[in-house]
Protein backbone atom coordinates (compact mmCIF):
# COMPACT_ATOMS: atom_id res chain seq x y z
CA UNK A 1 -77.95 32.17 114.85
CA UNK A 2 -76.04 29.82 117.13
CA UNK A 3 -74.69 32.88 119.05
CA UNK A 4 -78.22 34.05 119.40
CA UNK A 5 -79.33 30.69 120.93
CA UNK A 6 -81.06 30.27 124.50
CA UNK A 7 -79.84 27.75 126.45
CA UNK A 8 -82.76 25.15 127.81
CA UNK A 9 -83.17 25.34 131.32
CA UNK A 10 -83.38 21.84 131.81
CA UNK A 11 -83.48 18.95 128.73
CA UNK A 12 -84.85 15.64 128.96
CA UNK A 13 -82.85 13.96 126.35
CA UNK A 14 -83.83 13.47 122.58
CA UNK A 15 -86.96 11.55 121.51
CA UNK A 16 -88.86 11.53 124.38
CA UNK A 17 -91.99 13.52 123.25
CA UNK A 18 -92.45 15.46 126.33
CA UNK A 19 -96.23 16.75 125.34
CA UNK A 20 -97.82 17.27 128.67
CA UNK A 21 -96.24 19.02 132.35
CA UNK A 22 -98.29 19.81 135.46
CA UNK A 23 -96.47 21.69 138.53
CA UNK A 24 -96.33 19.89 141.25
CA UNK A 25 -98.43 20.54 145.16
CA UNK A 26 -97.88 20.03 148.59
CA UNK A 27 -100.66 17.43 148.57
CA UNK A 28 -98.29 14.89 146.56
CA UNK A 29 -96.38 14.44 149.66
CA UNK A 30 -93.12 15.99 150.81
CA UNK A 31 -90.10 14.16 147.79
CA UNK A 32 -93.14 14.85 145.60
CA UNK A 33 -94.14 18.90 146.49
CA UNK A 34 -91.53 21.03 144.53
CA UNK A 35 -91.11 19.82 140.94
CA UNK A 36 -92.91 19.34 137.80
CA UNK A 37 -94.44 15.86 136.29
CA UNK A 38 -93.43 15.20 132.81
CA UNK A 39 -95.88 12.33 130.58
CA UNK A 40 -93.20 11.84 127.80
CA UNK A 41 -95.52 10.26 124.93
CA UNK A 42 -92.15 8.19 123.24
CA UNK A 43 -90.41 7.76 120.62
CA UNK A 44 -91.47 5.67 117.45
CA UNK A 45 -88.73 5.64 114.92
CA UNK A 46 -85.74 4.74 117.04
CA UNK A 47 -84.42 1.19 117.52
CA UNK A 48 -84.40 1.81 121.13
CA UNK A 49 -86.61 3.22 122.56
CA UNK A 50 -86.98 5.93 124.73
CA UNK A 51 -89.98 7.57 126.90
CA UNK A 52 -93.10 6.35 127.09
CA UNK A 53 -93.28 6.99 130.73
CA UNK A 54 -93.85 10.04 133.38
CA UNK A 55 -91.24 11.19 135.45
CA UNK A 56 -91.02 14.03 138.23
CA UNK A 57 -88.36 16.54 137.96
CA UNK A 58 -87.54 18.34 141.44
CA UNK A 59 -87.09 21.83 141.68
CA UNK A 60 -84.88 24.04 144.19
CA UNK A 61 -85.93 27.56 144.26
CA UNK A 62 -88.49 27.30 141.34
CA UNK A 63 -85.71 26.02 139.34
CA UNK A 64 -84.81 22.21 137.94
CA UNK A 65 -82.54 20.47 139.99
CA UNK A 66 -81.73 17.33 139.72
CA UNK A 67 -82.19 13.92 137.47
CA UNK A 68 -85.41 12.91 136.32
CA UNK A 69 -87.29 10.41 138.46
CA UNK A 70 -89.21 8.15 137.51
CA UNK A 71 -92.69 7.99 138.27
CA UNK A 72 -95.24 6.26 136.15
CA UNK A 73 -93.55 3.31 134.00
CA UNK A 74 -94.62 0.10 132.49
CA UNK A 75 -95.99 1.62 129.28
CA UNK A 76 -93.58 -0.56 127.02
CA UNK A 77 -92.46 -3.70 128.16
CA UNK A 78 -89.46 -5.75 127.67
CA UNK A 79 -90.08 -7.44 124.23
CA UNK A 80 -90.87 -3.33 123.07
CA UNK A 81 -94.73 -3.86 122.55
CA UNK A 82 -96.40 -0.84 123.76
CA UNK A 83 -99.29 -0.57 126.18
CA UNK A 84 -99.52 2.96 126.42
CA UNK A 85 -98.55 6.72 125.62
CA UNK A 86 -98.62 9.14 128.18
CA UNK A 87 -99.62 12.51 126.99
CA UNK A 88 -101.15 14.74 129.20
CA UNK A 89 -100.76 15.18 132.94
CA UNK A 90 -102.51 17.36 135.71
CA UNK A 91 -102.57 17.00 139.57
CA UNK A 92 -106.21 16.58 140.90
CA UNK A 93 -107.08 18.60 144.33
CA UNK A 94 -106.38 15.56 146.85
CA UNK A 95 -102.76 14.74 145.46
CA UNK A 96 -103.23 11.93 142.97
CA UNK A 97 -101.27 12.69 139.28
CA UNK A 98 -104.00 12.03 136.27
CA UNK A 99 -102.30 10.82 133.56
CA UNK A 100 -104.19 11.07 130.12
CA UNK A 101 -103.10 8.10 127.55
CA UNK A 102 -104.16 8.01 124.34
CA UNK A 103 -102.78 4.90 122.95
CA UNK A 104 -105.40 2.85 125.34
CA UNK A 105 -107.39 5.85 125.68
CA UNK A 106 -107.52 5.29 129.21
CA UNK A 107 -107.05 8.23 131.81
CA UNK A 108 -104.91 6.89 134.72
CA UNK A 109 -105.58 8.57 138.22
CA UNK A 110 -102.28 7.62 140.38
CA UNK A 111 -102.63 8.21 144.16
CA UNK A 112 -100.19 8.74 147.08
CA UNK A 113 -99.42 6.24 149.39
């Protein structure tokens, strides 16, 4: 079975719940028009934690390219109480990144500078 395995095109590291993507437009601005937005919901069993945040990962040629960036933090703080868990993401006609969190059931709407 190993020999049989695909290789990921891209991996965000272990953990990180990624549960919702949404393809990136030209409306989010030009370091912000080829990629894909990630809401990583988080981890809950590890000692440290990892996620709970969105990041943007660029694309070159419709394909990943380079290190996640982030892009929506400040769902955990230091002391590791949690405010929030990102879960679903979309991009809204005029450019802003809607971010659906179901810890606070809030819905975030992010907008461009």
């Amino acid at each position: 079975m190993v020999a049989a395995a695909i290789a990921p095109d891209y991996s965000l590291g272990s953990h990180k719940a990624p549960l919702g993507i949404a393809f990136s437009t030209t409306t989010m601005g030009s370091k912000f028009s080829e990629g894909a937005f990630i809401g990583e919901h988080g981890s809950w069993n590890r000692s440290d934690p990892a996620g709970y945040d969105v990041v943007f990962v660029p694309f070159s040629n419709g394909k990943p390219a380079g290190d996640p960036i982030n892009f929506v933090t400040g769902f955990q703080g230091e002391n590791g109480k949690t405010f929030g868990r990102p879960v679903g993401v979309t991009v809204d006609p005029k450019g802003a990144l809607i971010v659906a969190d179901d810890l606070s059931n809030t819905i975030w709407r992010v907008t461009p500078n």
